[in-house]
PDB file of N, CA and C in Angstrom:
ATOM      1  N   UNK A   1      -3.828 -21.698   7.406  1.00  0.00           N
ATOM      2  CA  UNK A   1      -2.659 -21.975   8.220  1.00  0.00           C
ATOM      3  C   UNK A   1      -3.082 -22.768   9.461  1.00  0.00           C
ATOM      4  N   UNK A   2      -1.901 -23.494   9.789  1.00  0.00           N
ATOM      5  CA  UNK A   2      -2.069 -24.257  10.849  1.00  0.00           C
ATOM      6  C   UNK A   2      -2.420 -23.481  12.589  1.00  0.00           C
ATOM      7  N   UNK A   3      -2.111 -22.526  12.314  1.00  0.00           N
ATOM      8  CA  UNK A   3      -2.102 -21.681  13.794  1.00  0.00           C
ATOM      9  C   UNK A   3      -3.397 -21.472  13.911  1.00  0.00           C
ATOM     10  N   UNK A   4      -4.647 -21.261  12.888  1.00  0.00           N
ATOM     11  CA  UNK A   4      -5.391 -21.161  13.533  1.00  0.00           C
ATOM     12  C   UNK A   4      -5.975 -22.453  14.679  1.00  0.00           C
ATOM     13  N   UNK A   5      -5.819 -23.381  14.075  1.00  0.00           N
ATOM     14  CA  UNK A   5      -6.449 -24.578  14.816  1.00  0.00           C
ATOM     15  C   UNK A   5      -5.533 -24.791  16.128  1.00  0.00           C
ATOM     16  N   UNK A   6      -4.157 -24.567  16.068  1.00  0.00           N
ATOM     17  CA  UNK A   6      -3.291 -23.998  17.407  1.00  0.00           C
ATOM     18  C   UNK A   6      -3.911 -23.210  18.453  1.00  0.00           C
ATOM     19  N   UNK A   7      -4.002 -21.688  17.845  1.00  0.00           N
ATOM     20  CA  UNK A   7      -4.971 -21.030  18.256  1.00  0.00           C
ATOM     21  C   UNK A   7      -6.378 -21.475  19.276  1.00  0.00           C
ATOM     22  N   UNK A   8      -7.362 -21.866  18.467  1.00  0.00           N
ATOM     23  CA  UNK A   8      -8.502 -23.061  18.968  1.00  0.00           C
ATOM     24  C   UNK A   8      -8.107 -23.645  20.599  1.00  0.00           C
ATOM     25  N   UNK A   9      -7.134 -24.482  20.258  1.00  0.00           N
ATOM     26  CA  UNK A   9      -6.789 -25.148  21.062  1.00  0.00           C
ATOM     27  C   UNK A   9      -6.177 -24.731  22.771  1.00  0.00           C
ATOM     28  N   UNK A  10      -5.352 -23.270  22.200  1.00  0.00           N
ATOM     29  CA  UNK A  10      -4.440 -22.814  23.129  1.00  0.00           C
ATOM     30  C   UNK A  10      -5.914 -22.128  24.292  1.00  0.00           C
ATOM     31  N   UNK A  11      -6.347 -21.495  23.587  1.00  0.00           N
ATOM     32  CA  UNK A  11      -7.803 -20.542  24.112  1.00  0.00           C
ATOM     33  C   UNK A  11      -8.956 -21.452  25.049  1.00  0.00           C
ATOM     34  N   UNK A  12      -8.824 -22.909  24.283  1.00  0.00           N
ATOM     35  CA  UNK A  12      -9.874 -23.877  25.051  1.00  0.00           C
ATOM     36  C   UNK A  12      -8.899 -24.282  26.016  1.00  0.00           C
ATOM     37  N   UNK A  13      -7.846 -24.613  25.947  1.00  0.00           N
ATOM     38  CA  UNK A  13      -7.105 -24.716  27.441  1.00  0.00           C
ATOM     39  C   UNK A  13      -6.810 -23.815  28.372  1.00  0.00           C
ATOM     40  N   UNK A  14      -6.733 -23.173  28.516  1.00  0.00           N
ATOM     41  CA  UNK A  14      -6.649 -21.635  29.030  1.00  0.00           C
ATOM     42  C   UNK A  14      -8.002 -21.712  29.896  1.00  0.00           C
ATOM     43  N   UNK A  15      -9.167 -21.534  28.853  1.00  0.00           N
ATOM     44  CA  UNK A  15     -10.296 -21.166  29.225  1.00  0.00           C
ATOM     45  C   UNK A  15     -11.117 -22.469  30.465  1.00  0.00           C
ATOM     46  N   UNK A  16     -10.555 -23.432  30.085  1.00  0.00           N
ATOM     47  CA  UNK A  16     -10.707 -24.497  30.913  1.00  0.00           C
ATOM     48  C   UNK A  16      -9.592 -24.432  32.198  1.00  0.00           C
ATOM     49  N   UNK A  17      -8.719 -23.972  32.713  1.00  0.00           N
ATOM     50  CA  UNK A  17      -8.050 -23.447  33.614  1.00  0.00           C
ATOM     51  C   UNK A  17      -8.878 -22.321  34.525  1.00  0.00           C
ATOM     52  N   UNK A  18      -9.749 -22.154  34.306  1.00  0.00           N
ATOM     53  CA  UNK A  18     -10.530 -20.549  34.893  1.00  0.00           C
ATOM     54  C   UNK A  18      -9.862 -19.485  34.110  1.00  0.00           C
ATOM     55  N   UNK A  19     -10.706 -18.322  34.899  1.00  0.00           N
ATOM     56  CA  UNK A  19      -9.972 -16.600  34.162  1.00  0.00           C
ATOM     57  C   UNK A  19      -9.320 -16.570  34.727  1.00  0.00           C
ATOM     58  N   UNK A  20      -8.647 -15.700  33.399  1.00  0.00           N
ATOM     59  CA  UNK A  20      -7.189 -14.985  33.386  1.00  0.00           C
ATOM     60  C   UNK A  20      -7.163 -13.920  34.616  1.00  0.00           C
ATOM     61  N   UNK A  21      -6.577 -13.533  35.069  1.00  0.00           N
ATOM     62  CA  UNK A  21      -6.321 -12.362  36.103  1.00  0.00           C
ATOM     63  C   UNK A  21      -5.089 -11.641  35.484  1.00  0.00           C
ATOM     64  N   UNK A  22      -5.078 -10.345  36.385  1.00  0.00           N
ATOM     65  CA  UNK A  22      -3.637  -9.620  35.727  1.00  0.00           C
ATOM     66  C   UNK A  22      -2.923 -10.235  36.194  1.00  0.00           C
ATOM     67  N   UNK A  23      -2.638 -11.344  37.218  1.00  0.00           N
ATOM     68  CA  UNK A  23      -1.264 -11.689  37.648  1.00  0.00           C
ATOM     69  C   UNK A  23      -1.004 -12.773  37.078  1.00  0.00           C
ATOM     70  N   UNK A  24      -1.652 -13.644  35.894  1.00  0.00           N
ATOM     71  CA  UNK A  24      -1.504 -14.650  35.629  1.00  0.00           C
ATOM     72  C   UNK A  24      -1.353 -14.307  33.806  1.00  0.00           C
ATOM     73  N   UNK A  25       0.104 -15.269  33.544  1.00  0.00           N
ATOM     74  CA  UNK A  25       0.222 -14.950  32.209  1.00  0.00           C
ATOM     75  C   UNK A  25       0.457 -16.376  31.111  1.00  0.00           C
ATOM     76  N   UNK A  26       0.110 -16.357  30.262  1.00  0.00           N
ATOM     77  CA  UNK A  26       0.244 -17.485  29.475  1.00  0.00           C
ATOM     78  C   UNK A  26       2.130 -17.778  28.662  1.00  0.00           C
ATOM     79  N   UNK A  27       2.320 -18.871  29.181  1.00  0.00           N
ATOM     80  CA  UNK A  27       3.583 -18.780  28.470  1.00  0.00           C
ATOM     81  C   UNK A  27       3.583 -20.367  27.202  1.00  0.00           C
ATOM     82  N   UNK A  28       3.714 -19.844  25.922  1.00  0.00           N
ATOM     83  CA  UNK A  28       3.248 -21.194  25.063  1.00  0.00           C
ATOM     84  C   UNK A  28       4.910 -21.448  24.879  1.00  0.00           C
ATOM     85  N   UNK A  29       5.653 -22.493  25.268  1.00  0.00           N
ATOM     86  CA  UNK A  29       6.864 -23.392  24.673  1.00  0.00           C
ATOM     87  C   UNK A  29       6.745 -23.851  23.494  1.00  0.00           C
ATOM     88  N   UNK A  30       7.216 -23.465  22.044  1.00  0.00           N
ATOM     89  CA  UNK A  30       7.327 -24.126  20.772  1.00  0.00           C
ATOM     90  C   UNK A  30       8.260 -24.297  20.342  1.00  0.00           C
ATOM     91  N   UNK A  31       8.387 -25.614  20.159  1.00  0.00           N
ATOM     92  CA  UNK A  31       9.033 -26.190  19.689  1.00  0.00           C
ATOM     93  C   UNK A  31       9.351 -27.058  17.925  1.00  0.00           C
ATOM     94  N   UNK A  32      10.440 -26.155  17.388  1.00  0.00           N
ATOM     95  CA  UNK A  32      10.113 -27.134  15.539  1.00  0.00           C
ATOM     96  C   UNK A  32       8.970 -26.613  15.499  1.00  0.00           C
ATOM     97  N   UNK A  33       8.874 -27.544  13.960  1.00  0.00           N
ATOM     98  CA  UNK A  33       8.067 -27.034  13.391  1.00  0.00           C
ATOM     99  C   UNK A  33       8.062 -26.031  11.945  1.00  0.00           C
ATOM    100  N   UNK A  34       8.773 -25.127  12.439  1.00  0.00           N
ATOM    101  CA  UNK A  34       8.796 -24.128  11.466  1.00  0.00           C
ATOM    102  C   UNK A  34      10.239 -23.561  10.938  1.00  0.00           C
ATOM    103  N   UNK A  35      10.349 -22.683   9.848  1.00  0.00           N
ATOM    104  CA  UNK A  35      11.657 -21.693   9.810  1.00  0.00           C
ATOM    105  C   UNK A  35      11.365 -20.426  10.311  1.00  0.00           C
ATOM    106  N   UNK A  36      10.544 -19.853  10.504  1.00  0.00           N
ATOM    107  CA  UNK A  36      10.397 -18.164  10.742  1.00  0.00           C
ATOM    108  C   UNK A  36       9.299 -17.951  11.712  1.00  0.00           C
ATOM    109  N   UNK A  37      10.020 -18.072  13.422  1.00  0.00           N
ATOM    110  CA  UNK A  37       9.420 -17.626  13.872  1.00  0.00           C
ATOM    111  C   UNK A  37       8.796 -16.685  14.407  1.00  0.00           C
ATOM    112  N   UNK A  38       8.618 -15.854  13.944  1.00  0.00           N
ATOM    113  CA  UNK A  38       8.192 -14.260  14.031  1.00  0.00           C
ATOM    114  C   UNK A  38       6.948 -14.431  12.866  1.00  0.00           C
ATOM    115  N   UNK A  39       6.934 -15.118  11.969  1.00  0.00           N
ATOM    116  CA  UNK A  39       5.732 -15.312  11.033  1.00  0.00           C
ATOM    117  C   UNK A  39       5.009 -15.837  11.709  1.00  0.00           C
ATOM    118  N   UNK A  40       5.360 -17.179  12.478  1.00  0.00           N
ATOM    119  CA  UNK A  40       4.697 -17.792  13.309  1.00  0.00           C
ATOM    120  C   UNK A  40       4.306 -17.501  14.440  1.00  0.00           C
ATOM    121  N   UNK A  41       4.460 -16.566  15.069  1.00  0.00           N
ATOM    122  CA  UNK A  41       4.000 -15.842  16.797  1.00  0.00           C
ATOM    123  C   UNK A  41       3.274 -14.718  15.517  1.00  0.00           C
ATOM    124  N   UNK A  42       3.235 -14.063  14.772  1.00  0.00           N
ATOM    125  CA  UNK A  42       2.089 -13.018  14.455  1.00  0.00           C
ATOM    126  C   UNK A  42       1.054 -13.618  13.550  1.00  0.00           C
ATOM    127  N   UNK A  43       0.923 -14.729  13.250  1.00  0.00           N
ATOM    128  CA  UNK A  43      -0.049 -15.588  12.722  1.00  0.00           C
ATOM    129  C   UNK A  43      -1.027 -16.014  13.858  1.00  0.00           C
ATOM    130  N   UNK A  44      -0.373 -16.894  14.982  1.00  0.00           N
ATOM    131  CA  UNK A  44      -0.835 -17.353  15.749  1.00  0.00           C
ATOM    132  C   UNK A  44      -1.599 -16.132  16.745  1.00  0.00           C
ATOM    133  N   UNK A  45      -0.447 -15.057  17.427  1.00  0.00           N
ATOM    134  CA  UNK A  45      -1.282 -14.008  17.694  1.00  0.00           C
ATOM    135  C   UNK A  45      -2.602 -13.522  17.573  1.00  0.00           C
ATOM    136  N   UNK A  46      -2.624 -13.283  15.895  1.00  0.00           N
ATOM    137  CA  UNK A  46      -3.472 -13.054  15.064  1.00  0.00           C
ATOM    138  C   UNK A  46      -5.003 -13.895  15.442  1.00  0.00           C
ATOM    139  N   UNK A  47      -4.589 -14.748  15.405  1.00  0.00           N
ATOM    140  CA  UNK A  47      -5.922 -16.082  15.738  1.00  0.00           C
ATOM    141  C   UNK A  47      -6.440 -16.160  16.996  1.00  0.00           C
ATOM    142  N   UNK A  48      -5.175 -15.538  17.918  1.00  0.00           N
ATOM    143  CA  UNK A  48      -5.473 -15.887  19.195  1.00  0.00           C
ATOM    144  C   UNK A  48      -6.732 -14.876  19.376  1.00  0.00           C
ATOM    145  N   UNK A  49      -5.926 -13.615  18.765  1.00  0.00           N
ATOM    146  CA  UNK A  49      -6.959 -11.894  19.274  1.00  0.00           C
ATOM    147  C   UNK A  49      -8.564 -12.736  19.006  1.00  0.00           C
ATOM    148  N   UNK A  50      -8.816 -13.106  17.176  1.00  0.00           N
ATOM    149  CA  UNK A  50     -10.090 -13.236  17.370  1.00  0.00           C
ATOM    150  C   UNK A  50     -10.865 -14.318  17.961  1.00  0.00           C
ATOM    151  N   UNK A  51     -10.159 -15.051  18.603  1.00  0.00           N
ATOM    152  CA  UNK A  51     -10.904 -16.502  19.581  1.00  0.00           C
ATOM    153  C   UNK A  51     -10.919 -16.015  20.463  1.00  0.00           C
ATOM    154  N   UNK A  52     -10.079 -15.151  21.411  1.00  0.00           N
ATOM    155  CA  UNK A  52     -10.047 -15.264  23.236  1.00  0.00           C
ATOM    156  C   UNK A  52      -9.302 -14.057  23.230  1.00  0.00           C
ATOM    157  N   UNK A  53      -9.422 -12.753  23.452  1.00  0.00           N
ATOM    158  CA  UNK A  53      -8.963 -11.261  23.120  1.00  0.00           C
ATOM    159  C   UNK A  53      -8.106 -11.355  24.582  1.00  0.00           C
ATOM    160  N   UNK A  54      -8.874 -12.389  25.809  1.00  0.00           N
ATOM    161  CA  UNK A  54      -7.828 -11.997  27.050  1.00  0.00           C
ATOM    162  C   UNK A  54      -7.349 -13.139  27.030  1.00  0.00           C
ATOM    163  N   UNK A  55      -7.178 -14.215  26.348  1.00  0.00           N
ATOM    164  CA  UNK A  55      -5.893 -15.445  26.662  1.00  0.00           C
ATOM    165  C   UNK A  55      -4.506 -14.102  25.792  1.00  0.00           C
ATOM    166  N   UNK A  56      -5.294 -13.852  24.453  1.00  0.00           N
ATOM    167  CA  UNK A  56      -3.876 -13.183  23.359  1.00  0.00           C
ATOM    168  C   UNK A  56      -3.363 -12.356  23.816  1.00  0.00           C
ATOM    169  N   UNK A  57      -4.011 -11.358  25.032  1.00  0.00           N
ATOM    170  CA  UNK A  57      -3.413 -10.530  25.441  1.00  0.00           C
ATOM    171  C   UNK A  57      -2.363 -10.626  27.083  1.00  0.00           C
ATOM    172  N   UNK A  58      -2.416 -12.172  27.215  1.00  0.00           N
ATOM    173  CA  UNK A  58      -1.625 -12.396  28.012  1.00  0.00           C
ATOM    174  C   UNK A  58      -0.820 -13.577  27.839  1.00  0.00           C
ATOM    175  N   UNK A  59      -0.699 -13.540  26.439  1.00  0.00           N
ATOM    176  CA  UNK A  59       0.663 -14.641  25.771  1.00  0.00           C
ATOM    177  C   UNK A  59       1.499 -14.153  26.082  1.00  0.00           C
ATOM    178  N   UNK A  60       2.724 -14.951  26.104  1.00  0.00           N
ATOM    179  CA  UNK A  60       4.546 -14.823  26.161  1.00  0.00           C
ATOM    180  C   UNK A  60       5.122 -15.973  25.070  1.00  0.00           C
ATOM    181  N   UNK A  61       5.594 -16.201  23.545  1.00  0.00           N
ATOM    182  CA  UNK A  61       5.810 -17.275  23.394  1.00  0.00           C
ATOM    183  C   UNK A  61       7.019 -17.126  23.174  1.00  0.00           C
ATOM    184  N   UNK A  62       7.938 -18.598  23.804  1.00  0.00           N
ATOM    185  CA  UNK A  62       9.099 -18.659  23.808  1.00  0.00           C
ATOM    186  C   UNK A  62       9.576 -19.332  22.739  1.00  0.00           C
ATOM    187  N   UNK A  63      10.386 -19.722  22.048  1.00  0.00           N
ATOM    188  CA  UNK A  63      10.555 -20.661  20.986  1.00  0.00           C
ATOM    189  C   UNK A  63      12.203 -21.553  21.694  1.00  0.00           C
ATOM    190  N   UNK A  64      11.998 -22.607  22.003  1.00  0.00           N
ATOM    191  CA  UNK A  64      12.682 -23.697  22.128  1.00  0.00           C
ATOM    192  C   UNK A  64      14.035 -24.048  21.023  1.00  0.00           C
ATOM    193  N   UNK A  65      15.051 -23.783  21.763  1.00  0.00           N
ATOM    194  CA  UNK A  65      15.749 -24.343  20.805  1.00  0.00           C
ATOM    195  C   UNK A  65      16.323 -26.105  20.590  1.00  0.00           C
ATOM    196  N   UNK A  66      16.837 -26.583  19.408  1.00  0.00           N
ATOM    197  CA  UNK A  66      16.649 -27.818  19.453  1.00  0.00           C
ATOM    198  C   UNK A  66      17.688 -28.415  18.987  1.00  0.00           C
ATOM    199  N   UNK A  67      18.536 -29.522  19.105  1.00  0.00           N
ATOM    200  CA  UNK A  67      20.006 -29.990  18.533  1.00  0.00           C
ATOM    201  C   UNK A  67      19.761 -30.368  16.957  1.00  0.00           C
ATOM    202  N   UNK A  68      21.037 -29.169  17.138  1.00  0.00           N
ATOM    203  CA  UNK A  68      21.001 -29.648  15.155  1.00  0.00           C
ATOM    204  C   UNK A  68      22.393 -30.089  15.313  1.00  0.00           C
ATOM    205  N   UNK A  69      22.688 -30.902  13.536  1.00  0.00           N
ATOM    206  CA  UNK A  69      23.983 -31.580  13.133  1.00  0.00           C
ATOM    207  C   UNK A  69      24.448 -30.826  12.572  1.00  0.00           C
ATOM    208  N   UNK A  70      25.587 -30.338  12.091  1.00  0.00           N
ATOM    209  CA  UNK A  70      26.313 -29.608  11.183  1.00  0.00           C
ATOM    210  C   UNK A  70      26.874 -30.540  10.360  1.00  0.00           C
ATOM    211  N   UNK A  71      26.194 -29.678   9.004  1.00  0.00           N
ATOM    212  CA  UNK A  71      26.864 -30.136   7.523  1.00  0.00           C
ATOM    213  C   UNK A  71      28.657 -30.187   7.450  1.00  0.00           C
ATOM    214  N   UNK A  72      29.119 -29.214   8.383  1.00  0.00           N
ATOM    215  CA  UNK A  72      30.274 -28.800   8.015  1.00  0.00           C
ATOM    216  C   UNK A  72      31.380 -29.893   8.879  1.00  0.00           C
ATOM    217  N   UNK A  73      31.163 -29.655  10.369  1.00  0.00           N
ATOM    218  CA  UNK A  73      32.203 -30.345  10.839  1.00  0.00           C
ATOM    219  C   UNK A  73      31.485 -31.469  11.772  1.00  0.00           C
ATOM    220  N   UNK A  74      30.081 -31.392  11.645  1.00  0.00           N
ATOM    221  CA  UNK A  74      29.890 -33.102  12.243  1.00  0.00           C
ATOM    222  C   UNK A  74      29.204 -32.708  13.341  1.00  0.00           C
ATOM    223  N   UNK A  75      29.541 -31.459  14.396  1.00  0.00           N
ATOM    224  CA  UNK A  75      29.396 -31.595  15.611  1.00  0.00           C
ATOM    225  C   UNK A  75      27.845 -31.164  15.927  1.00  0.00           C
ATOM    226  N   UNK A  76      27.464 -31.274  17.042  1.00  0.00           N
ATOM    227  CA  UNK A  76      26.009 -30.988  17.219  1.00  0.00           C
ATOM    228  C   UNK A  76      25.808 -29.734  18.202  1.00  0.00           C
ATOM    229  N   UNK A  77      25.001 -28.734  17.805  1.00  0.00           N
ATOM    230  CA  UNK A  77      24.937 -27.587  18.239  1.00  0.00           C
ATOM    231  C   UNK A  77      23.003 -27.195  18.252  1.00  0.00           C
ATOM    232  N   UNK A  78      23.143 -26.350  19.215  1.00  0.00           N
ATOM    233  CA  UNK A  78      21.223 -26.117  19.792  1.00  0.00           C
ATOM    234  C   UNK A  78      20.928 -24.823  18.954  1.00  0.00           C
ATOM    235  N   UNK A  79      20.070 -24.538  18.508  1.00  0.00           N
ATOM    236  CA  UNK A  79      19.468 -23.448  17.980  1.00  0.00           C
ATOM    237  C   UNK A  79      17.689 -23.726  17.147  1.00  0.00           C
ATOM    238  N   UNK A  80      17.424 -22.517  16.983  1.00  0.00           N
ATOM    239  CA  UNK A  80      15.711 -22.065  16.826  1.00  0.00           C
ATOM    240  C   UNK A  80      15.440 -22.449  15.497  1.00  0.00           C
ATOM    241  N   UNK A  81      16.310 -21.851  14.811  1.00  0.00           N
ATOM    242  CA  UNK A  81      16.056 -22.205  13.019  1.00  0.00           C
ATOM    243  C   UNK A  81      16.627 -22.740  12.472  1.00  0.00           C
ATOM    244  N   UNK A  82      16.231 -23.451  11.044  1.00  0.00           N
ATOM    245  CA  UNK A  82      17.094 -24.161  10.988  1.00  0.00           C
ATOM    246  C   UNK A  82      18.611 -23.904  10.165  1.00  0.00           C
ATOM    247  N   UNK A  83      18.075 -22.567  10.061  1.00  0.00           N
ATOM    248  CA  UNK A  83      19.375 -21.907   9.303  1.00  0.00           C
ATOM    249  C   UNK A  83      20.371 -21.375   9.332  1.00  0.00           C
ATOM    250  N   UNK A  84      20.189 -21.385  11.379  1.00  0.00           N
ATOM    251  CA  UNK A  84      21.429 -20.382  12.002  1.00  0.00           C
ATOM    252  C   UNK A  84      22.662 -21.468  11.883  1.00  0.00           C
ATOM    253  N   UNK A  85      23.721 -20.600  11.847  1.00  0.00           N
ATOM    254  CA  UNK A  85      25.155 -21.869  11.329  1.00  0.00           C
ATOM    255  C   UNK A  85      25.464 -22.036  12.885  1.00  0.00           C
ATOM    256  N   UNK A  86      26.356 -23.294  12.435  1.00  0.00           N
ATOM    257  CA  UNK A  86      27.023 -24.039  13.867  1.00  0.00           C
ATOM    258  C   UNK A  86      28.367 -22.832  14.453  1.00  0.00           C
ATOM    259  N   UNK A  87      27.897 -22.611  15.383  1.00  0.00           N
ATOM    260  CA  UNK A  87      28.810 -21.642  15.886  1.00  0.00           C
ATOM    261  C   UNK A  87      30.119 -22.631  16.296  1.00  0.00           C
ATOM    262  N   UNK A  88      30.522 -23.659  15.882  1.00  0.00           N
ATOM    263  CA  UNK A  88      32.257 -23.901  16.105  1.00  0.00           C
ATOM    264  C   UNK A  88      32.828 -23.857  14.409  1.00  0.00           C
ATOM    265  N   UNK A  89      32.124 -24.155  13.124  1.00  0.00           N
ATOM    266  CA  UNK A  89      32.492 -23.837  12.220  1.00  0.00           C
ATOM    267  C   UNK A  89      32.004 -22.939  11.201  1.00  0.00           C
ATOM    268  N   UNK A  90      30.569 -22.396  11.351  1.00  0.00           N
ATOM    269  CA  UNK A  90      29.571 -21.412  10.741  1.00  0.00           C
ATOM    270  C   UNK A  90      29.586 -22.293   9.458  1.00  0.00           C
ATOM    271  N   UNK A  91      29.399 -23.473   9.500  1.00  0.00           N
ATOM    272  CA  UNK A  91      28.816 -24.730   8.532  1.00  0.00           C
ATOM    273  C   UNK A  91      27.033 -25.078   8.609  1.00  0.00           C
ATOM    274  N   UNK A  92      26.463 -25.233   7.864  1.00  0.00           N
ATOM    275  CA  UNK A  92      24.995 -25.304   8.136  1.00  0.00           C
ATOM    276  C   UNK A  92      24.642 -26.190   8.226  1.00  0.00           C
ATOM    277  N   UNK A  93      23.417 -26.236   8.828  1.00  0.00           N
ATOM    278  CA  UNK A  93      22.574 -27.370   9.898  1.00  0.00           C
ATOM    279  C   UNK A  93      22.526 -28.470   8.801  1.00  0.00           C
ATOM    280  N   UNK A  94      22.706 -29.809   9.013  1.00  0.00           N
ATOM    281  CA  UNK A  94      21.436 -30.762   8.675  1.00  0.00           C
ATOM    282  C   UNK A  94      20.114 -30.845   8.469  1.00  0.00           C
ATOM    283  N   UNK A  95      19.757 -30.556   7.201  1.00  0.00           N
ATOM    284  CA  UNK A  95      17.913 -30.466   7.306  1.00  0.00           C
ATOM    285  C   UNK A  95      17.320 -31.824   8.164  1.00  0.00           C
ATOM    286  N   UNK A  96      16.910 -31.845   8.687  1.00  0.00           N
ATOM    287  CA  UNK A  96      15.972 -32.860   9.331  1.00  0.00           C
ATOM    288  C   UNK A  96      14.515 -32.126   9.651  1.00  0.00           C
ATOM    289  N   UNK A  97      13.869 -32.365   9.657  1.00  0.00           N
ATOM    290  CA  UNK A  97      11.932 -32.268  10.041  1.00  0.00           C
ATOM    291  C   UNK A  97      12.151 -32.582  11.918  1.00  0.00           C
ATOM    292  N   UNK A  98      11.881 -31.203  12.390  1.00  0.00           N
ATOM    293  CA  UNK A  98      11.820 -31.024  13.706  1.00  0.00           C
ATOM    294  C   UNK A  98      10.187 -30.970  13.971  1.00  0.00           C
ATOM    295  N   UNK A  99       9.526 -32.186  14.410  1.00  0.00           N
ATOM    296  CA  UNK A  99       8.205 -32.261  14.582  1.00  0.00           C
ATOM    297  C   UNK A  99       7.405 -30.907  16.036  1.00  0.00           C
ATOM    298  N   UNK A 100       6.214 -29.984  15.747  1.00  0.00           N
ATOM    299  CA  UNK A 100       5.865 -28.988  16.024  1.00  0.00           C
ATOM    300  C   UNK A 100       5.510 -29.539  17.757  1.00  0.00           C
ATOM    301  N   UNK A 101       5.954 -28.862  18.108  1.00  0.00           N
ATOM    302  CA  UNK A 101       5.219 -29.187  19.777  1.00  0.00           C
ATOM    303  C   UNK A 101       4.786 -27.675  20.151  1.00  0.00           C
ATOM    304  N   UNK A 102       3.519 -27.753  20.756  1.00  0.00           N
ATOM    305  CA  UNK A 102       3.834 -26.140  21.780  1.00  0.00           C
ATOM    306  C   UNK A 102       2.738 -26.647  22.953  1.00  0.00           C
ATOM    307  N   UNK A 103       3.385 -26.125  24.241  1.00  0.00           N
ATOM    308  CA  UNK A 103       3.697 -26.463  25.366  1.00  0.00           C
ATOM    309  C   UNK A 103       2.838 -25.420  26.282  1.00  0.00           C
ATOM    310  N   UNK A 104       1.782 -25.388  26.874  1.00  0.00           N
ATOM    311  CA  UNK A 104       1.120 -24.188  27.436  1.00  0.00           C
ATOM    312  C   UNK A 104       1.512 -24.002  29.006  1.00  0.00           C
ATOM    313  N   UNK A 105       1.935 -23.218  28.963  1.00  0.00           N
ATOM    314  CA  UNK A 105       1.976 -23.221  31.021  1.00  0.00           C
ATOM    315  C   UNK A 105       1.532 -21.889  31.020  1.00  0.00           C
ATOM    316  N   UNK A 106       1.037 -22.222  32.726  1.00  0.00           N
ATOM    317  CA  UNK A 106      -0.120 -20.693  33.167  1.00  0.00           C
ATOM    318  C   UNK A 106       1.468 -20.397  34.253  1.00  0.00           C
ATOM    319  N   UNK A 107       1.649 -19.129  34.246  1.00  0.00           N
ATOM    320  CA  UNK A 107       2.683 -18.293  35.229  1.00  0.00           C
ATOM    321  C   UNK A 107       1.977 -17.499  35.556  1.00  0.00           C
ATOM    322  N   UNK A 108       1.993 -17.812  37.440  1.00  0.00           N
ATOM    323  CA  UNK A 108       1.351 -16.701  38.489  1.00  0.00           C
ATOM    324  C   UNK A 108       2.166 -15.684  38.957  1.00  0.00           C
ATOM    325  N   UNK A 109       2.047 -14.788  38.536  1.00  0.00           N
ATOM    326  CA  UNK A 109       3.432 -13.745  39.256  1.00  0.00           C
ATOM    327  C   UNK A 109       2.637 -13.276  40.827  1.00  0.00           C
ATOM    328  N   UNK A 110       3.349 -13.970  41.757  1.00  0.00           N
ATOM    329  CA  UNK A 110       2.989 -13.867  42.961  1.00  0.00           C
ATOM    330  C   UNK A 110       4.304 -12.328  43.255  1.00  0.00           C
ATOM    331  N   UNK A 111       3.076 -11.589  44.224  1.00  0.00           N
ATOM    332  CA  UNK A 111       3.887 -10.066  44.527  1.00  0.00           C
ATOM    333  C   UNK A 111       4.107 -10.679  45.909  1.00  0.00           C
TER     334      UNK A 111
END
């Protein structure tokens, strides 16, 4: 799977930022890419634990939602997968190939 080499990547940026502290948390933005993201955050997880045990344990990943077309009545509506229906007619998305982005930002929770 592709997450591991995600993985790789997320851990060498991180790690090139300095250490983690408790007040500092990783938040990855993903975007497309996939249908099931919950397969995809416990895959990636997964990869993260055995590369960098304290980047994985201070992930947050958000998943981005993205404009889809509706099959049904035309109009364009935002959502995560590509399977959730258009909430003005519950008509389904347009398949199109939503190319994978994920987005790393460091969040300092200043007390």
């Amino acid at each position: 799977m592709h997450e591991a080499g995600l993985a790789a990547a997320i851990a060498d940026a991180v790690q090139r930022a300095g250490p983690l502290d408790g007040a500092t948390r990783v938040r990855l933005l993903v975007t497309g890419g996939h249908d099931d993201p919950e397969a995809f955050d416990d895959a990636l997880r997964l990869h993260l634990h055995g590369q960098a045990p304290d980047v994985a344990s201070a992930v947050d990943i958000v998943h981005v939602a993205v404009e889809r077309l509706c099959l049904g009545c035309g109009g364009a509506f935002d959502a995560v997968r590509s399977d959730e229906p258009c909430p003005g007619c519950g008509g389904s998305a347009m398949p199109l190939p939503v190319p994978e982005r994920v987005d790393v930002e460091l969040v300092r929770n200043v007390q």
